[in-house]
Protein backbone atom coordinates (compact mmCIF):
# COMPACT_ATOMS: atom_id res chain seq x y z
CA UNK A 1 25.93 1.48 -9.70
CA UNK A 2 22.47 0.27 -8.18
CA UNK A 3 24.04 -1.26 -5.76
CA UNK A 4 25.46 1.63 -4.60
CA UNK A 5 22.49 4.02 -4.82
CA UNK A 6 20.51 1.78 -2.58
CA UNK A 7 23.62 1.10 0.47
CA UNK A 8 24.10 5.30 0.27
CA UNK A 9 20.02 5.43 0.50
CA UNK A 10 20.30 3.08 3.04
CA UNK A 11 23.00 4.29 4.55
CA UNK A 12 21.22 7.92 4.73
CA UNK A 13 18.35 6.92 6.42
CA UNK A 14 19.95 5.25 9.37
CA UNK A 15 22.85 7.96 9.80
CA UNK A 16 19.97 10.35 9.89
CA UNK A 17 19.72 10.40 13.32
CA UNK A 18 16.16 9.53 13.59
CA UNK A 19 14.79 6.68 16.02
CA UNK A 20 14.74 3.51 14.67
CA UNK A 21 11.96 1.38 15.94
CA UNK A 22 13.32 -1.78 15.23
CA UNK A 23 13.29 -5.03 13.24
CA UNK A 24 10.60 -6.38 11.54
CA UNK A 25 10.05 -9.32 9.16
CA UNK A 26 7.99 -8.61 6.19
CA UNK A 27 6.44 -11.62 3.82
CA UNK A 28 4.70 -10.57 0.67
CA UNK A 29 3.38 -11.79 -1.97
CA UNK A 30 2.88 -10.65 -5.48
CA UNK A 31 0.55 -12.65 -8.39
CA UNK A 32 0.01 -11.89 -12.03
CA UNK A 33 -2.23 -12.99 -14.51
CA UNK A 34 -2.61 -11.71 -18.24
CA UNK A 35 -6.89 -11.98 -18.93
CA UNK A 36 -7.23 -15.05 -17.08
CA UNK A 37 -4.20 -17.00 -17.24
CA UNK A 38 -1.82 -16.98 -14.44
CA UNK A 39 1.61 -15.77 -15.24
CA UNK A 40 3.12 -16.23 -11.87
CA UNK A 41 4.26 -14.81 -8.06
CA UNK A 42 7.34 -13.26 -6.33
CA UNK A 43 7.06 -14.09 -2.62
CA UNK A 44 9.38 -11.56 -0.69
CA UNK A 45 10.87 -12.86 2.61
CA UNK A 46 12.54 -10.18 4.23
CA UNK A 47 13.58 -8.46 7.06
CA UNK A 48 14.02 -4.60 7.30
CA UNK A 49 14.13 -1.76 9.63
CA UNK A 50 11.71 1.17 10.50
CA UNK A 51 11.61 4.37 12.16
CA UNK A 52 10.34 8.26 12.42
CA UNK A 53 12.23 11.01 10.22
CA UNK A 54 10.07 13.74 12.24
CA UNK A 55 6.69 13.84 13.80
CA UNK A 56 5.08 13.75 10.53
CA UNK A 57 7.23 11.50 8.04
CA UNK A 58 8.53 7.95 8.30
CA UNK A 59 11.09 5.42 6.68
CA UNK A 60 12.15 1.44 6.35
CA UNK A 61 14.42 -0.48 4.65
CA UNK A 62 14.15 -3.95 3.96
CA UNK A 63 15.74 -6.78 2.05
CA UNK A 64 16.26 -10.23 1.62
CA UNK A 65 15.26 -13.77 -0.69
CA UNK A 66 12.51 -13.48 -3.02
CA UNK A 67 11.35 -16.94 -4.83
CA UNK A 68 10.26 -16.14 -8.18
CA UNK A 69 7.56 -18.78 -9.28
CA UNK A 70 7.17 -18.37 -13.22
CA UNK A 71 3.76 -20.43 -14.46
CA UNK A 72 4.82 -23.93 -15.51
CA UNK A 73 8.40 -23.40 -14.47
CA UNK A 74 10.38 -24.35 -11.48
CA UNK A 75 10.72 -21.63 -8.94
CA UNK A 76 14.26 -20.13 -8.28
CA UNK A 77 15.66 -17.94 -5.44
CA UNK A 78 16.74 -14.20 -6.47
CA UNK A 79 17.42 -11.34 -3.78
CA UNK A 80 15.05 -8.31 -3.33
CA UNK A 81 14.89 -4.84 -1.37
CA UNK A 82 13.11 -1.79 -0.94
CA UNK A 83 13.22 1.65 0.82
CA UNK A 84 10.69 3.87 1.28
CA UNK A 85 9.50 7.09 2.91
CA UNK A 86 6.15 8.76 4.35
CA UNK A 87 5.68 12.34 4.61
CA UNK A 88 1.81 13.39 6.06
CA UNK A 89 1.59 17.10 3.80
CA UNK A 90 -1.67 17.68 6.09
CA UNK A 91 -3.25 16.09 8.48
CA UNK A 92 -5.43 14.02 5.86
CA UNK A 93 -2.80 13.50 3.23
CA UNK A 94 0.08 11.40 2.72
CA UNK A 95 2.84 11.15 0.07
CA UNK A 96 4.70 8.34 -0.11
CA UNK A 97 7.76 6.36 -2.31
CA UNK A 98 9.22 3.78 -2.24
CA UNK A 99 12.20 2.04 -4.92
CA UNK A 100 12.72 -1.75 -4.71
CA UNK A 101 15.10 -3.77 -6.68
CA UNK A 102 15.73 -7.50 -7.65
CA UNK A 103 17.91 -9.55 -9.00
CA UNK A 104 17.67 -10.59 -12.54
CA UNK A 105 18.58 -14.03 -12.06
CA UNK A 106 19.73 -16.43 -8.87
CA UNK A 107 23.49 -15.16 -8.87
CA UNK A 108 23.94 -11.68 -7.12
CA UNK A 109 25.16 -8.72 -9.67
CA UNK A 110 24.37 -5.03 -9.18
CA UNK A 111 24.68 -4.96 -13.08
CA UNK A 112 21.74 -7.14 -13.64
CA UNK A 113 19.22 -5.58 -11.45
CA UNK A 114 15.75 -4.88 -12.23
CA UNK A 115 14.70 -1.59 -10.41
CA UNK A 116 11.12 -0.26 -9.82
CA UNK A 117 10.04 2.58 -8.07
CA UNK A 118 6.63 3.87 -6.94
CA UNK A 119 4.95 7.38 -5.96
CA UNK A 120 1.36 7.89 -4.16
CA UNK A 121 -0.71 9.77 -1.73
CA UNK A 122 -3.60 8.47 0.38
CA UNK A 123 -6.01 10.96 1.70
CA UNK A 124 -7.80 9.72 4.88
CA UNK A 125 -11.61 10.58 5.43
């Protein structure tokens, strides 16, 4: 079923006939520690698209391996996305969201996805 949600979100934003700006690759990574000890990363490699909704609001989707390096284990490939969307609500202030998904382990199933999602605004001095 998460597989689905994210190809018709996907889907949506490129049939929305909106220009798409093009390609991009995208590495990222993400460390954790609990006090002091280090728990481990996810480095995202991917590749994704971006473009303009309207003058004011903006979208991407991107996607693609993600090595998962547990502390003290060995590191193993999974598969990662996210999509996202900017709307400026005034010229100062910007809301933004974005839901991103990977897999739970190294073999691909929509079933065993862990999903995350995230909501913000910036306001620009």
């Amino acid at each position: 079923m998460i597989k689905s949600v994210f190809a018709a979100a996907a889907a949506s934003v490129l049939s929305a006939g909106a220009a798409v700006a093009g390609p991009y690759v995208n590495i990222e990574s993400n460390a954790g520690w609990a006090g002091d000890d280090y728990t481990g990363a996810v480095t995202d490699l991917h590749v994704g698209y971006e473009g303009d909704l309207s003058e004011s609001s903006q979208w991407y989707v991107q996607g693609g391996p993600a090595i998962v390096s547990a502390d003290g284990e060995e590191a193993e490939t999974r598969y990662s996305g996210k999509v996202g969307l900017s709307v400026g609500v005034t010229e100062r202030l910007t809301a933004y969201g974005e839901l991103s998904a990977i897999t739970a382990d190294t073999d691909f199933s929509a079933e065993d996805l862990n999903v995350g999602g995230k909501l913000g605004v910036k306001f620009a001095f």
